[in-house]
Protein backbone atom coordinates (compact mmCIF):
# COMPACT_ATOMS: atom_id res chain seq x y z
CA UNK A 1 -6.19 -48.11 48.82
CA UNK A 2 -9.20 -46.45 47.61
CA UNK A 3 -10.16 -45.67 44.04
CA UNK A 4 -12.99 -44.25 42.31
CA UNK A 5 -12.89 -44.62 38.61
CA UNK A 6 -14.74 -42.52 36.23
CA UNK A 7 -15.83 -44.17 32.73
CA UNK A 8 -18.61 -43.02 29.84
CA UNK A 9 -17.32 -39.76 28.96
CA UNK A 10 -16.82 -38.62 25.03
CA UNK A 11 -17.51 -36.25 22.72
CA UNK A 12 -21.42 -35.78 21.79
CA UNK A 13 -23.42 -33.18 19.98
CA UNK A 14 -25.28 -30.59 21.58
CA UNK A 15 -29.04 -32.50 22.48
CA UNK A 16 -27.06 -35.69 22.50
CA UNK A 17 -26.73 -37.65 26.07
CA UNK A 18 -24.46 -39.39 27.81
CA UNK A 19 -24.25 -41.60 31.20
CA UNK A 20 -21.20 -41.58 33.38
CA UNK A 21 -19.96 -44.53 35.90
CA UNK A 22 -17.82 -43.93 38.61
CA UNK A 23 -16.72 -47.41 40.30
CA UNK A 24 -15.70 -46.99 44.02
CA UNK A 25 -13.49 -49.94 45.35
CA UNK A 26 -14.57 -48.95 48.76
CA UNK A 27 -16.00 -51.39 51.43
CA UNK A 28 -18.67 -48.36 52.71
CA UNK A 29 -19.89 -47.36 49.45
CA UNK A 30 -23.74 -48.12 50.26
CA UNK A 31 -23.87 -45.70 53.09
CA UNK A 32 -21.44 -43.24 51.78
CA UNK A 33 -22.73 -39.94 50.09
CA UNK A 34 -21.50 -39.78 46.15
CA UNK A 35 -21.24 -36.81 43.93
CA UNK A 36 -20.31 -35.87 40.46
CA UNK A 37 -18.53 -32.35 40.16
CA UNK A 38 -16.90 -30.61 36.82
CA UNK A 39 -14.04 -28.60 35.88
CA UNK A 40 -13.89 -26.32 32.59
CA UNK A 41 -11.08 -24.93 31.72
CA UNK A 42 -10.31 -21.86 33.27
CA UNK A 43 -13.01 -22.45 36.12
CA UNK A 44 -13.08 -23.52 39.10
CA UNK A 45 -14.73 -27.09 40.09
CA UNK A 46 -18.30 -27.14 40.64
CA UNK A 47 -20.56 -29.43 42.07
CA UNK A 48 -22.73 -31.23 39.33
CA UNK A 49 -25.26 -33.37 41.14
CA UNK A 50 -25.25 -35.20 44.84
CA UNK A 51 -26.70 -38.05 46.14
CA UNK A 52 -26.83 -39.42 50.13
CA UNK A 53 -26.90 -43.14 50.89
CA UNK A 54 -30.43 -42.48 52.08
CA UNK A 55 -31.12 -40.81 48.41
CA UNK A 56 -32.04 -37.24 48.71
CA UNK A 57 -30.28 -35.11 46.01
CA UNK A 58 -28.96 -32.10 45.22
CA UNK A 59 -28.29 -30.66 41.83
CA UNK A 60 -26.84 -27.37 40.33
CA UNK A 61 -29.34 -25.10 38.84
CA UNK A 62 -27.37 -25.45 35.33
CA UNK A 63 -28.21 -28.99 35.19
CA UNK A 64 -31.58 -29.38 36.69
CA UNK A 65 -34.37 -31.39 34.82
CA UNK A 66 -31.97 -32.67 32.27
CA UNK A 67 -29.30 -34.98 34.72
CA UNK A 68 -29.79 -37.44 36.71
CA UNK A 69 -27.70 -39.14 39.42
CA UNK A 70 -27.87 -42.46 40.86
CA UNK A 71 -26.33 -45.07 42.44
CA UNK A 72 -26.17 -49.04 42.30
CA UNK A 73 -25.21 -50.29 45.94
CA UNK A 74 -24.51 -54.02 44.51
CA UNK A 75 -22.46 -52.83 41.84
CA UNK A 76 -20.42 -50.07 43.95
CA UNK A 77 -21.26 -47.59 41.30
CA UNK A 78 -22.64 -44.12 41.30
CA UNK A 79 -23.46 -42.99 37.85
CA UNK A 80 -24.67 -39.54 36.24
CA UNK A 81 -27.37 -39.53 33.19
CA UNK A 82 -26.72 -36.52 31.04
CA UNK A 83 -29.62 -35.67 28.81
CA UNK A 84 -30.06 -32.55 26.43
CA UNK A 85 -26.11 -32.13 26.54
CA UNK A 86 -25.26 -28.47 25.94
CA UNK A 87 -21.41 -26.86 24.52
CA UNK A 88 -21.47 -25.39 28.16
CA UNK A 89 -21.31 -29.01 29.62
CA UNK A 90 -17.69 -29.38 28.15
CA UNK A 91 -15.89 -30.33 31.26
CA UNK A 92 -13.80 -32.97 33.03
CA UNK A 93 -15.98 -34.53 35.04
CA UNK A 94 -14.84 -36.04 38.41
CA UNK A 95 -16.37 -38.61 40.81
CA UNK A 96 -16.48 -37.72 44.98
CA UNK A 97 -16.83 -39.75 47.64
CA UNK A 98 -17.94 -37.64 50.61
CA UNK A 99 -17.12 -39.83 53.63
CA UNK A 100 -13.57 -40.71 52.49
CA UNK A 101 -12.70 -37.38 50.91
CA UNK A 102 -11.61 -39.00 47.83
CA UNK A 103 -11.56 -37.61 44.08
CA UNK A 104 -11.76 -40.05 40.61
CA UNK A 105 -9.53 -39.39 38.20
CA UNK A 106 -11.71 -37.54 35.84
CA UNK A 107 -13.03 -38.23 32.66
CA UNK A 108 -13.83 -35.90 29.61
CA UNK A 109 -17.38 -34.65 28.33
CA UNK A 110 -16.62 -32.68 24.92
CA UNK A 111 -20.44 -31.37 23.94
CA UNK A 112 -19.90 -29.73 20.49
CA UNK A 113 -22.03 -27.05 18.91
């Protein structure tokens, strides 16, 4: 069965970072696409960052210039720098696998003020 599991989140101060891991026990992982998405409470889930197996990106607007998403192929692991953390980064943060249409668990980013 597939799993992706989410690790690195906490609770940092505003300006602080943060890197999230998401290990995928999946035998395609180097040539599927990867993404990182949130969830605040009382929102809906939106995407965070992307990234395709051939490495073009996507990011929100909200989180352009200070994340970063990449991906270690060896390692089956997509991660997600977080620099210059902001309150309004308080989310659960979930990993997505594209080809498999599989979520992560989750795991929380607390930014306080």
């Amino acid at each position: 069965q597939v799993q992706l599991v989410e690790s690195g989140g906490g609770l940092v101060q505003a300006g602080g970072s943060l890197r999230l891991s998401c290990v995928a026990s999946v035998s395609t992982f180097s040539i599927n696409a990867m993404g990182w998405y949130r969830q605040a409470p009382g929102k809906q889930r939106e995407l965070v960052a992307m990234l395709t197996s051939g490495g073009n990106t996507n990011y929100a607007d909200s989180v352009k210039g200070r994340f970063t998403i990449s991906r270690d192929n060896a390692k089956n692991t997509v991660y997600l720098q977080m620099n210059n953390l902001k309150p309004e980064d308080t989310a659960v943060y979930y990993c997505y696998d594209y080809t498999l249409r599989r979520w992560g668990q989750g795991t929380q980013v607390t930014v306080s003020s």
